[in-house]
Structure formats: structure tokens, C-alpha cells
PDB file of N, CA and C in Angstrom:
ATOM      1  N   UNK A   1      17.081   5.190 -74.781  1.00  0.00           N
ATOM      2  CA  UNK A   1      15.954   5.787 -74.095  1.00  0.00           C
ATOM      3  C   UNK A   1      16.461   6.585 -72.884  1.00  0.00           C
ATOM      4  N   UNK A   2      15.890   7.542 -72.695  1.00  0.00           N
ATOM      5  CA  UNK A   2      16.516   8.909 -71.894  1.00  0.00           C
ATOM      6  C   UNK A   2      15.321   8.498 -70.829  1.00  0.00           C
ATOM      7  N   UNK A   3      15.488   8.331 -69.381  1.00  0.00           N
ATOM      8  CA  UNK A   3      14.716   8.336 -68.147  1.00  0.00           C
ATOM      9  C   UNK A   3      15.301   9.955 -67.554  1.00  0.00           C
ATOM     10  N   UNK A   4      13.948  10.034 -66.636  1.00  0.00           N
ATOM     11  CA  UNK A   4      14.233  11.083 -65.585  1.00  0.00           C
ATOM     12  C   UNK A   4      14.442   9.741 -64.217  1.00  0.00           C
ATOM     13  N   UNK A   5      15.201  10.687 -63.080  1.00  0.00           N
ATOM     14  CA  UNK A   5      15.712  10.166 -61.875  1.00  0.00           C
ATOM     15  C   UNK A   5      15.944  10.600 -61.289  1.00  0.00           C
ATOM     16  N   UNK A   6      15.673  10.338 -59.945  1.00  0.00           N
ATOM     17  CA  UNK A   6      14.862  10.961 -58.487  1.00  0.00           C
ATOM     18  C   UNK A   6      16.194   9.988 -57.613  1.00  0.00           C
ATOM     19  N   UNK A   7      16.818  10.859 -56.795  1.00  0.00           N
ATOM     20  CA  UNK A   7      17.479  10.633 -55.689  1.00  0.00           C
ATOM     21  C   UNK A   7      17.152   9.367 -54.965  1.00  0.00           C
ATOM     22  N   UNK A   8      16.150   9.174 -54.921  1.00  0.00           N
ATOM     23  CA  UNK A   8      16.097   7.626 -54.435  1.00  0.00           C
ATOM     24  C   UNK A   8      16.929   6.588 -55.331  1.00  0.00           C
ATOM     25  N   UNK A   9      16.186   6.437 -56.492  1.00  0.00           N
ATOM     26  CA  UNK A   9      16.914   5.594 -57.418  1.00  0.00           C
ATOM     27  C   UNK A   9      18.041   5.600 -57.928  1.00  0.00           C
ATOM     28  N   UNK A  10      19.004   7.001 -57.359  1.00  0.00           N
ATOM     29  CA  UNK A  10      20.530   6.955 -57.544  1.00  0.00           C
ATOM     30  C   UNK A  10      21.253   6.245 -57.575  1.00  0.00           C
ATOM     31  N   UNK A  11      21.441   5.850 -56.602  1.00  0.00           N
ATOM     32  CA  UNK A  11      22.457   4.531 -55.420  1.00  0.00           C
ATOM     33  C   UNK A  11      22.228   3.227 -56.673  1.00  0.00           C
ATOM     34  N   UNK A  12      21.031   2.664 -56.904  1.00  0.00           N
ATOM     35  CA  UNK A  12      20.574   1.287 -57.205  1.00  0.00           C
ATOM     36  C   UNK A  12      20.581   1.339 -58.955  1.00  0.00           C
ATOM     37  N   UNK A  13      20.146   2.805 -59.696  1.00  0.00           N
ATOM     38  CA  UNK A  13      19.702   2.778 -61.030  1.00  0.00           C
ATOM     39  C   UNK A  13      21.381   3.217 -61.604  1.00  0.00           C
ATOM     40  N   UNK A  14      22.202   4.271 -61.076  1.00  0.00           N
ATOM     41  CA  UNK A  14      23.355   4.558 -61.412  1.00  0.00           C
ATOM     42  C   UNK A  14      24.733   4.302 -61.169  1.00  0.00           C
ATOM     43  N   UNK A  15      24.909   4.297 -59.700  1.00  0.00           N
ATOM     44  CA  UNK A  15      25.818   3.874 -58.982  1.00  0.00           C
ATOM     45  C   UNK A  15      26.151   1.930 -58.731  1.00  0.00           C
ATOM     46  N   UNK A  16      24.835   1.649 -59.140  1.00  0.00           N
ATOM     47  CA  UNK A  16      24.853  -0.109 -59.175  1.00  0.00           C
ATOM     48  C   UNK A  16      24.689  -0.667 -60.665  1.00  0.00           C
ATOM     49  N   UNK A  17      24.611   0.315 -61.351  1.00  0.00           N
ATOM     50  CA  UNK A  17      24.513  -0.602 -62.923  1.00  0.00           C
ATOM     51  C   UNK A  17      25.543  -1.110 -63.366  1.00  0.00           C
ATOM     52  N   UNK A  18      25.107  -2.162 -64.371  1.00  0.00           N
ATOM     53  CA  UNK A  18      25.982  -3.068 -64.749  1.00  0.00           C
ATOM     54  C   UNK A  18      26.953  -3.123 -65.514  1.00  0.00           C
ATOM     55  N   UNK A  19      26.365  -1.525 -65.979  1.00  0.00           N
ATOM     56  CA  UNK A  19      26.593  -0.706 -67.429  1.00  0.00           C
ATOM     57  C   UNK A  19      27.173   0.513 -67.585  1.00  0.00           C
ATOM     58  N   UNK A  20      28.065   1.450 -68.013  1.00  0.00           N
ATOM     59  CA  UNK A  20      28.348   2.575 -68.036  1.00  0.00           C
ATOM     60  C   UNK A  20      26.870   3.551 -67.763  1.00  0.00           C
ATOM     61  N   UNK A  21      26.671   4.414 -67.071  1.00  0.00           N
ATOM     62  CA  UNK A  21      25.632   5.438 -67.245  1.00  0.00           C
ATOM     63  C   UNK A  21      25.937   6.948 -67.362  1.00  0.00           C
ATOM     64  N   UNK A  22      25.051   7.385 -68.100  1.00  0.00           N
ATOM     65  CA  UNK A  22      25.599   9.375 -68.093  1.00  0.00           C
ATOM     66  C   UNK A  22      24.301  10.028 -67.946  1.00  0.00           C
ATOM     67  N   UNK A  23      24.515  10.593 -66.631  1.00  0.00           N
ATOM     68  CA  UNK A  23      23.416  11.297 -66.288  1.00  0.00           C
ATOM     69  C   UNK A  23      23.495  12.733 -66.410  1.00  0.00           C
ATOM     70  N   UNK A  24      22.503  13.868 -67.341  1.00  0.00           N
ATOM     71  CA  UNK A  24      22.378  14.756 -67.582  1.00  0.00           C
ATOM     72  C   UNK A  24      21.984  15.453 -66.425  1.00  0.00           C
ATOM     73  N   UNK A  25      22.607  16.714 -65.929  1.00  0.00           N
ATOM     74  CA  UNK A  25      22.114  17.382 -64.750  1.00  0.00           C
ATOM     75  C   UNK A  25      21.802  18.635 -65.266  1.00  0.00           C
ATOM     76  N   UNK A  26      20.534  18.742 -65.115  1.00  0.00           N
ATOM     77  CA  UNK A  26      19.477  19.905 -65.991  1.00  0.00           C
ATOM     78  C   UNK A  26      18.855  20.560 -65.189  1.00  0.00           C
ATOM     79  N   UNK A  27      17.936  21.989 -65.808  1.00  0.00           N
ATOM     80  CA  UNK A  27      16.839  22.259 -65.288  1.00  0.00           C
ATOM     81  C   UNK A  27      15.856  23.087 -66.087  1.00  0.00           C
ATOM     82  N   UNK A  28      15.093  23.325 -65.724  1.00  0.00           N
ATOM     83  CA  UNK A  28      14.194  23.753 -66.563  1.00  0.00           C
ATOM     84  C   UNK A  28      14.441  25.219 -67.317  1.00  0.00           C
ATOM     85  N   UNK A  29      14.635  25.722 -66.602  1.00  0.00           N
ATOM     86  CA  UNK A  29      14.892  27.442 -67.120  1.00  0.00           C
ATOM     87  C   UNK A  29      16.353  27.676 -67.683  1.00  0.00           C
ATOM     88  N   UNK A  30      16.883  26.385 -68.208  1.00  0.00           N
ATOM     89  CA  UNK A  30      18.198  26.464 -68.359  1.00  0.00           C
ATOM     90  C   UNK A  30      18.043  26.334 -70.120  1.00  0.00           C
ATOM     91  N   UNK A  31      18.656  27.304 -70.654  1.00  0.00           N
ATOM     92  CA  UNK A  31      18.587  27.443 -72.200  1.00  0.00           C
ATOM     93  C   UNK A  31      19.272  26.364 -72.526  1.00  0.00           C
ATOM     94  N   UNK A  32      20.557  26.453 -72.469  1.00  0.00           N
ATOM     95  CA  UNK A  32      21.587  25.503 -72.810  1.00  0.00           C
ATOM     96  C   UNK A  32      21.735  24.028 -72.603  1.00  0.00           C
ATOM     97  N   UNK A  33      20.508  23.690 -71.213  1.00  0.00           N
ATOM     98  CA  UNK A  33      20.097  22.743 -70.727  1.00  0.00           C
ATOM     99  C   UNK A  33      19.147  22.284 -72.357  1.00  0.00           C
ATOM    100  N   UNK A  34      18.186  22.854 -72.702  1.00  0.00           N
ATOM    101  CA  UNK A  34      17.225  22.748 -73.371  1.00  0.00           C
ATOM    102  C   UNK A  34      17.233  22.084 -74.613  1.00  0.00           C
ATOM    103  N   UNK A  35      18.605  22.394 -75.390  1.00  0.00           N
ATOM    104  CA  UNK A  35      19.314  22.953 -76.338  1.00  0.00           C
ATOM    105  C   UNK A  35      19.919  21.492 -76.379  1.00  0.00           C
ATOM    106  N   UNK A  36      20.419  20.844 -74.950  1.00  0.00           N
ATOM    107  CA  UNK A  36      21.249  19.942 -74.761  1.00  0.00           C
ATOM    108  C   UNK A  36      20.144  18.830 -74.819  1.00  0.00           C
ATOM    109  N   UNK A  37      19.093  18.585 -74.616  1.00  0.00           N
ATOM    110  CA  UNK A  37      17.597  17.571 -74.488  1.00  0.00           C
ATOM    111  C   UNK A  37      17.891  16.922 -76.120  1.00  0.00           C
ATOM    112  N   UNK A  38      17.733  17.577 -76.804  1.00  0.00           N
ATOM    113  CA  UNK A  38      17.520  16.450 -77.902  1.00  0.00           C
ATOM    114  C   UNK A  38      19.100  15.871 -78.747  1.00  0.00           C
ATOM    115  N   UNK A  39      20.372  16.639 -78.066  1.00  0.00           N
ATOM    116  CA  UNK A  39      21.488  15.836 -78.536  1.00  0.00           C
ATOM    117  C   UNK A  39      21.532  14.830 -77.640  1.00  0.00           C
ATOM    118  N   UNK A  40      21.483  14.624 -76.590  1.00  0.00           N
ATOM    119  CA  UNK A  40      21.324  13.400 -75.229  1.00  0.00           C
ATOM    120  C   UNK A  40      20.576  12.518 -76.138  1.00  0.00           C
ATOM    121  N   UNK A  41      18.946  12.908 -76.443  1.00  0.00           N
ATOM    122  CA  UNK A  41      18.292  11.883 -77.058  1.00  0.00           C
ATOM    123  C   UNK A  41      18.555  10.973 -78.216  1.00  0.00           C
ATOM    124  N   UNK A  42      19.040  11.949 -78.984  1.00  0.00           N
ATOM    125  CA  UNK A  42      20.236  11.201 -80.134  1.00  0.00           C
ATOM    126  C   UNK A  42      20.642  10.135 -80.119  1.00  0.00           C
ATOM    127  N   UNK A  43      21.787  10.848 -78.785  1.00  0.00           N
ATOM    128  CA  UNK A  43      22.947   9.595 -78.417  1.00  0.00           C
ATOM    129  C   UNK A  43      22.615   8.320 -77.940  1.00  0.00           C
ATOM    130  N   UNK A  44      21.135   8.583 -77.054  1.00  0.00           N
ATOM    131  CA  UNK A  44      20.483   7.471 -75.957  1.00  0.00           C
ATOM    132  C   UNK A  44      20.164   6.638 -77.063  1.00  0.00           C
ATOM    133  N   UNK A  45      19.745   7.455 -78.086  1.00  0.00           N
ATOM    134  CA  UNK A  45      19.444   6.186 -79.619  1.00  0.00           C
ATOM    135  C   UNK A  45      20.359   5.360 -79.755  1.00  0.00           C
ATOM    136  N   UNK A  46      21.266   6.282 -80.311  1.00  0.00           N
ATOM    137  CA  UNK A  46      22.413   5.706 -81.106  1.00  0.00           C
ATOM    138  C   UNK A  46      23.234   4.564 -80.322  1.00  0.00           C
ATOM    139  N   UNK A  47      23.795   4.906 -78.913  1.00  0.00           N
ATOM    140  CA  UNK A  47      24.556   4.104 -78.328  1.00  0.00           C
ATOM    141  C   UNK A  47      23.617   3.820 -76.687  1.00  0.00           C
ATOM    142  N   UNK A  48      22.650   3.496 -76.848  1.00  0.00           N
ATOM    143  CA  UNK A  48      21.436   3.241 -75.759  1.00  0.00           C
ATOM    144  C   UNK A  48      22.049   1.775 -75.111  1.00  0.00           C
ATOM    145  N   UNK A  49      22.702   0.813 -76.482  1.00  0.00           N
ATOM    146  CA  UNK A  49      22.359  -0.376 -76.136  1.00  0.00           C
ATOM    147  C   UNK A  49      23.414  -0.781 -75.043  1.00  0.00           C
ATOM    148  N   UNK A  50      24.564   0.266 -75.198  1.00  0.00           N
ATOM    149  CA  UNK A  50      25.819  -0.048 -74.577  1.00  0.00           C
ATOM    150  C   UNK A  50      25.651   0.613 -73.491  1.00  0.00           C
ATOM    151  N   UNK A  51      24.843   1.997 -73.289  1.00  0.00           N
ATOM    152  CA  UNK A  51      24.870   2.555 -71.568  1.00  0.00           C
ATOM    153  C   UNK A  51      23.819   2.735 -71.629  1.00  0.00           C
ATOM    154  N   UNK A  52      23.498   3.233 -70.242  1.00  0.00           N
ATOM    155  CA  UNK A  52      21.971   3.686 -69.430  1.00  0.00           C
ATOM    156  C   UNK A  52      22.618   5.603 -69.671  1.00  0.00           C
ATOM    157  N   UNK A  53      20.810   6.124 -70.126  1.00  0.00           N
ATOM    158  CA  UNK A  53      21.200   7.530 -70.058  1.00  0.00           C
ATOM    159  C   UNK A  53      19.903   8.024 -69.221  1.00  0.00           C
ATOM    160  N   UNK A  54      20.133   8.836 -68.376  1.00  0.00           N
ATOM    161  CA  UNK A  54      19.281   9.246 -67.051  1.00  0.00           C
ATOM    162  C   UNK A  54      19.447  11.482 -67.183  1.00  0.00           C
ATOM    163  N   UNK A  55      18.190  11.872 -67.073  1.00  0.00           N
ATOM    164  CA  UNK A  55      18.529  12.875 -66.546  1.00  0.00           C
ATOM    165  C   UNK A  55      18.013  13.333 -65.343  1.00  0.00           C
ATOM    166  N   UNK A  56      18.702  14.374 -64.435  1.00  0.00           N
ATOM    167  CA  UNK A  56      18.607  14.814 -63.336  1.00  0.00           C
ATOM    168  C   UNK A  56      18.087  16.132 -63.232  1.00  0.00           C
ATOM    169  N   UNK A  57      16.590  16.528 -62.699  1.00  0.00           N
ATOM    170  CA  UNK A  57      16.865  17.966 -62.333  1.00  0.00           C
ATOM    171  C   UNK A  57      17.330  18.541 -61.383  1.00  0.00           C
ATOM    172  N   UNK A  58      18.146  19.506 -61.566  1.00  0.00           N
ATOM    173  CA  UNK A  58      18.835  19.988 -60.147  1.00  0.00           C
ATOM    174  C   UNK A  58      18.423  20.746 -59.696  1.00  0.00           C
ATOM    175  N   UNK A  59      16.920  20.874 -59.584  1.00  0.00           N
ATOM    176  CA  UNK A  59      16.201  22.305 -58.915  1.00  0.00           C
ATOM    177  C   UNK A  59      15.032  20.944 -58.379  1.00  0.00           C
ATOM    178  N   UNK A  60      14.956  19.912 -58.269  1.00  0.00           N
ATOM    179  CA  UNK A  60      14.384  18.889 -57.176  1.00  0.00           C
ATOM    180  C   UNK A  60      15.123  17.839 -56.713  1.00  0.00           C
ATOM    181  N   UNK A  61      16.066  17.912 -56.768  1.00  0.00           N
ATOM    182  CA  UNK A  61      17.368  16.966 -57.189  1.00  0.00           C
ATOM    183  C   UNK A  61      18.550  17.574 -56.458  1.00  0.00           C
ATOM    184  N   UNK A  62      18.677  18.913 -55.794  1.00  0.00           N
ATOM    185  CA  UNK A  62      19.959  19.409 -55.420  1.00  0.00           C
ATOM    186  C   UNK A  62      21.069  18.604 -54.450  1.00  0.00           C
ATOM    187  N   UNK A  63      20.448  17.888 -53.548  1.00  0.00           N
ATOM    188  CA  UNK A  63      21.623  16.750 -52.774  1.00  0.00           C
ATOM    189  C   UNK A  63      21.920  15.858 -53.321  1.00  0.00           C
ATOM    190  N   UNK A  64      21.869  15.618 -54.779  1.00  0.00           N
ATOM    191  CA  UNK A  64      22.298  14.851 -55.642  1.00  0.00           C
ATOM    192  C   UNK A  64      23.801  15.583 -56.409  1.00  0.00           C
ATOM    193  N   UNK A  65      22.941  16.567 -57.253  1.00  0.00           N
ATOM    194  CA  UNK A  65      23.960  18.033 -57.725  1.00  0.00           C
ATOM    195  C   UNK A  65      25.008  18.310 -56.654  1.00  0.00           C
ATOM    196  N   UNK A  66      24.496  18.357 -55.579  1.00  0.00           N
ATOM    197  CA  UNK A  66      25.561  19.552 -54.903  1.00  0.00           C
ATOM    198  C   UNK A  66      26.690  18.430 -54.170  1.00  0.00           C
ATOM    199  N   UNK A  67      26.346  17.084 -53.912  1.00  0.00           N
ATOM    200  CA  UNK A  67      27.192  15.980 -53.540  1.00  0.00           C
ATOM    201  C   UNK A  67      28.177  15.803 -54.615  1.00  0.00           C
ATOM    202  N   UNK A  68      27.803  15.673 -55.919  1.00  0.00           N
ATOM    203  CA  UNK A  68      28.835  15.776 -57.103  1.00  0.00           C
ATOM    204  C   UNK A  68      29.362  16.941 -57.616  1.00  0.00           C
ATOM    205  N   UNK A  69      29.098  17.920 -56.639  1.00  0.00           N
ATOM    206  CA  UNK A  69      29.780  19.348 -57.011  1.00  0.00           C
ATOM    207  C   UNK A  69      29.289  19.964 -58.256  1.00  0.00           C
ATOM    208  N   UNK A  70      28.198  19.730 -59.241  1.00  0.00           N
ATOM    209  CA  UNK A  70      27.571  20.284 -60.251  1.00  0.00           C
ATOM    210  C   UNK A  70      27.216  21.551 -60.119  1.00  0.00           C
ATOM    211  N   UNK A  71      28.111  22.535 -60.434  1.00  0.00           N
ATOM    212  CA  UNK A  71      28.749  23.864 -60.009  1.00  0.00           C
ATOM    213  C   UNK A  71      27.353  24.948 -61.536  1.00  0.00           C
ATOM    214  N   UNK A  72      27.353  23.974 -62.501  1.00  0.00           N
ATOM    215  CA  UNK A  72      27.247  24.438 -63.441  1.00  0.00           C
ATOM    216  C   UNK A  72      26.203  23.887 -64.340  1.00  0.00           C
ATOM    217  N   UNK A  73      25.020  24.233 -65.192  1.00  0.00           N
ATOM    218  CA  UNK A  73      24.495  22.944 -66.071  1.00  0.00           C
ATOM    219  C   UNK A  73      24.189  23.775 -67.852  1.00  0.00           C
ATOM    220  N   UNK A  74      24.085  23.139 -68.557  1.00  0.00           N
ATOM    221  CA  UNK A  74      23.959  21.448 -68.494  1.00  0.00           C
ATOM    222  C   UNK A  74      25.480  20.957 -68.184  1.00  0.00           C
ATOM    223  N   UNK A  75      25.548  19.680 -67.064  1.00  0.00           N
ATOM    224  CA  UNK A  75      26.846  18.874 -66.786  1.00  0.00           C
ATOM    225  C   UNK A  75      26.474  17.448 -66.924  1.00  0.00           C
ATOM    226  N   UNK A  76      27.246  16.544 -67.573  1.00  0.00           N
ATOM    227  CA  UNK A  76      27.104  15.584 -68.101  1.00  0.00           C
ATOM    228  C   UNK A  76      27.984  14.548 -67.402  1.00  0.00           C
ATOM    229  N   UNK A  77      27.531  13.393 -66.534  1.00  0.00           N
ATOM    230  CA  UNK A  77      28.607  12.823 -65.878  1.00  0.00           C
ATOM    231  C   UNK A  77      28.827  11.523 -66.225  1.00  0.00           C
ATOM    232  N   UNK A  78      29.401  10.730 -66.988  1.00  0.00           N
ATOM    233  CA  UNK A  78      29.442   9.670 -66.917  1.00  0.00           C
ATOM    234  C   UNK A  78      30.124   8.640 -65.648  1.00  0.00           C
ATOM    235  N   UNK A  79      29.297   7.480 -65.321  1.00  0.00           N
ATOM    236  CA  UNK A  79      29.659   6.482 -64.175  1.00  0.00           C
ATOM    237  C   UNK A  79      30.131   5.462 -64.680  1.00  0.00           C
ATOM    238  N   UNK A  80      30.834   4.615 -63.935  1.00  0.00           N
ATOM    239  CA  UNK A  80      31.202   3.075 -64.247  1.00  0.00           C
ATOM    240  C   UNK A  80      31.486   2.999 -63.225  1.00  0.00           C
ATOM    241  N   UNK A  81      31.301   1.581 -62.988  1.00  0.00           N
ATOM    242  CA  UNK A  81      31.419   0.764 -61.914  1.00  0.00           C
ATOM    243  C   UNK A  81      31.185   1.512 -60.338  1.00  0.00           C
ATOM    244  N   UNK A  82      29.941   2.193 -60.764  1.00  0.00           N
ATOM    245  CA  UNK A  82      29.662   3.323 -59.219  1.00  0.00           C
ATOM    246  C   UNK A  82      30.527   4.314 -58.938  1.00  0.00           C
ATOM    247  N   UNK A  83      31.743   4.785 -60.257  1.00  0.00           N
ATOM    248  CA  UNK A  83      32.630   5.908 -59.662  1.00  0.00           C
ATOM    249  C   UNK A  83      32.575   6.715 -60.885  1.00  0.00           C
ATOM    250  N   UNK A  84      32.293   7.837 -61.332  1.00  0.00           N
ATOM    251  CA  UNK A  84      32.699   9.036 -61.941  1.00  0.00           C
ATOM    252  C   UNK A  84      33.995   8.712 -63.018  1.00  0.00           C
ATOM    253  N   UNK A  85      33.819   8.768 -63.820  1.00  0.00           N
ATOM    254  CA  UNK A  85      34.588   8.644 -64.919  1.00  0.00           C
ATOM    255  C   UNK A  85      34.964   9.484 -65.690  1.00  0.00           C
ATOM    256  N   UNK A  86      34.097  10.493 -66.058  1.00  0.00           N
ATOM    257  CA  UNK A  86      34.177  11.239 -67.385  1.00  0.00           C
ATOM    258  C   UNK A  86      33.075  12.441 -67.047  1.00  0.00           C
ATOM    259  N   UNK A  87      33.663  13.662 -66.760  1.00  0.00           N
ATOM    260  CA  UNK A  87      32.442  15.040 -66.590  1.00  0.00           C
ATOM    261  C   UNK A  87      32.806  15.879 -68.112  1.00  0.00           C
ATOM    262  N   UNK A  88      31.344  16.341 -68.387  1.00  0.00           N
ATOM    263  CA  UNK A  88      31.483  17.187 -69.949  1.00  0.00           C
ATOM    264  C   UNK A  88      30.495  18.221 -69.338  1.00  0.00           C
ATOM    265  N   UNK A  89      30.623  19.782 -69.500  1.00  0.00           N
ATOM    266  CA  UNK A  89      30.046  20.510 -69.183  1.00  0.00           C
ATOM    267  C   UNK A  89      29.887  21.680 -70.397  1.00  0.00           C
ATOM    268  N   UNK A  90      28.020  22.162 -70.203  1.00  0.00           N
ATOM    269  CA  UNK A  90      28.302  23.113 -71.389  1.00  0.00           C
ATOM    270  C   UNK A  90      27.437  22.315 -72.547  1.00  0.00           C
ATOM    271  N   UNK A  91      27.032  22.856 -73.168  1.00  0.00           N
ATOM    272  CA  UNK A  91      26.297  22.723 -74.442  1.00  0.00           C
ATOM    273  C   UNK A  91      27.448  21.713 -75.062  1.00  0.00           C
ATOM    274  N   UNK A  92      27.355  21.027 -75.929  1.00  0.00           N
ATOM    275  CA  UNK A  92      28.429  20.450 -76.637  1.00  0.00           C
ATOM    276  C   UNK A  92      27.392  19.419 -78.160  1.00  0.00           C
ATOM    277  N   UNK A  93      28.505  19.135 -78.966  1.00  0.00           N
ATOM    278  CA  UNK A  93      27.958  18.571 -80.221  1.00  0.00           C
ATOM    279  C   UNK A  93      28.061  17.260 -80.068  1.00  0.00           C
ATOM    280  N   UNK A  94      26.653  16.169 -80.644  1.00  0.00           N
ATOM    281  CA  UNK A  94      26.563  15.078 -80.619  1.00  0.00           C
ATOM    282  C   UNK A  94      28.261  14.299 -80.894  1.00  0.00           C
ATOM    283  N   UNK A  95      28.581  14.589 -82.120  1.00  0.00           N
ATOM    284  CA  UNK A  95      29.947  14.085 -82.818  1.00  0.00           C
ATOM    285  C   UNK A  95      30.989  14.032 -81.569  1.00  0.00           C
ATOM    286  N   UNK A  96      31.294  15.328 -81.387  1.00  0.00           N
ATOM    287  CA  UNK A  96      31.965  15.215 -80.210  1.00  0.00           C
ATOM    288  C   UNK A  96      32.213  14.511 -79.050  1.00  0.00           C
ATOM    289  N   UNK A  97      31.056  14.677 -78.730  1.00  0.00           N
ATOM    290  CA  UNK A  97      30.710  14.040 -76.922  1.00  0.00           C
ATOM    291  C   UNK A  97      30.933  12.265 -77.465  1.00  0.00           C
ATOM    292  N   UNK A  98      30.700  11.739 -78.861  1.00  0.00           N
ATOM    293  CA  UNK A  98      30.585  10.831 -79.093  1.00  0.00           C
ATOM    294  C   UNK A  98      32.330  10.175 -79.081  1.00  0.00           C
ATOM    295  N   UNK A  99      32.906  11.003 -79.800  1.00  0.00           N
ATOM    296  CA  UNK A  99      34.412  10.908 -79.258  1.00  0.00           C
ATOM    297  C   UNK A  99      34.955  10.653 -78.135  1.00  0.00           C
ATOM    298  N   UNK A 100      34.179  11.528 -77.267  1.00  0.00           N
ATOM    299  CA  UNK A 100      34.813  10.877 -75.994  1.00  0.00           C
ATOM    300  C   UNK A 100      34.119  10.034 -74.797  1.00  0.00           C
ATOM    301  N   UNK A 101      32.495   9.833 -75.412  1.00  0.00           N
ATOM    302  CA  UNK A 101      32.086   8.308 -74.827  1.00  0.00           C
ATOM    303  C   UNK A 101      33.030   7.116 -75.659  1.00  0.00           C
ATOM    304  N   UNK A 102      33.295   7.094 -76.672  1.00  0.00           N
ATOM    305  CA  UNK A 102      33.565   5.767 -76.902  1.00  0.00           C
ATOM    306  C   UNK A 102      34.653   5.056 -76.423  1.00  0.00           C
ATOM    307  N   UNK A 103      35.697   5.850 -75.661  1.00  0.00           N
ATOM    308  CA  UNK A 103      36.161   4.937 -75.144  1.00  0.00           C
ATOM    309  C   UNK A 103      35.886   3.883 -73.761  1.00  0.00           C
ATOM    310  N   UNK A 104      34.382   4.473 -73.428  1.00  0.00           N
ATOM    311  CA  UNK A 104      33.328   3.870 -71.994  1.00  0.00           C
ATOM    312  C   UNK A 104      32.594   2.909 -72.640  1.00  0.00           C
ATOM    313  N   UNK A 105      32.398   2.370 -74.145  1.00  0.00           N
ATOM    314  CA  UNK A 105      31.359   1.954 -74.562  1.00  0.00           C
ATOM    315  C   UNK A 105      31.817   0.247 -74.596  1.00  0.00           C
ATOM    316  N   UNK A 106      30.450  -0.297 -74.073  1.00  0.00           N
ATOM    317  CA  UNK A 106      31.162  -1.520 -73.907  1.00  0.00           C
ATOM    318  C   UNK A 106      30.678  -2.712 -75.424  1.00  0.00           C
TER     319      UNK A 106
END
């Protein structure tokens, strides 16, 4: 299951989970962003049970974005243990991206 997430709940929903998380940093007028919505949803299926998947807009959301340097979207960040693990940027294919979550998957 794919949540949206608001700067408040950063710190406590991403940075404190128990669990690997990958938060999508999107926005609305973003094609590639758009494009990227239902491979995320996929994955949140497929491997939901093992991480938390969150997306971010970065057009209400920017001191979130611009603290992690999200230069670019769609950018895909995976967390563990409250630190940055794994950035994927760019449209990309379910199969793929799945390659290189699994070695985060618990």
C-alpha cells in the first residue's frame, strides 16, 4: 500500500521505521512522475510486506526534497535504519528496480 506524506510525519513514519522504506519524490505536472505511480503501486503489492512505500510531493513538500538534495523527479530513495541507502532516479522498470530492492528486503 502506497501512502502520501507530509513533512511532519517524516522523522517518525520514515526515518524511525522498523522497516526498510522508499519514498517516491513526485509531483504533479511531472510526466515521468505519472508514468512512475502505477510501477511503485505494483511493487507496494508485491513486496509491501517487507517495506513501507510513501510518496512525497515536492511542490508542498520542498524542505523535505531540497534537505535530500532531490535535484530531479521522479527520485526514489530508499531508507534503513533512518539513513539513505539506495537513490534510483528517472522513470525505471518494475523488474529492474526489483533487482536492486532485493537486496534491502527483509
Amino acid at each position: 500500500m502506497v501512502k502520501e506524506i507530509v513533512a511532519e510525519e517524516f522523522e517518525s513514519e520514515v526515518l524511525g521505521a522498523d522497516v526498510p522504506v522508499l519514498v517516491d519524490f513526485w509531483a504533479e505536472w511531472c510526466s515521468p512522475c505519472r508514468m512512475m505511480g502505477p510501477v511503485f503501486k505494483e511493487l507496494s503489492t508485491e513486496i509491501g510486506s517487507q517495506m513501507k512505500f510513501f510518496k512525497l510531493n515536492v511542490e508542498t513538500e520542498r524542505q523535505v526534497a531540497d534537505y535530500y538534495g532531490v535535484m530531479s523527479i521522479p527520485t526514489l530513495i530508499l531508507f534503513k535504519d533512518g539513513e539513505e541507502v539506495l537513490r534510483l532516479t528517472g522513470l525505471r522498470k518494475k523488474e529492474a528496480m526489483l533487482e536492486e530492492l532485493k537486496p534491502y528486503l527483509s
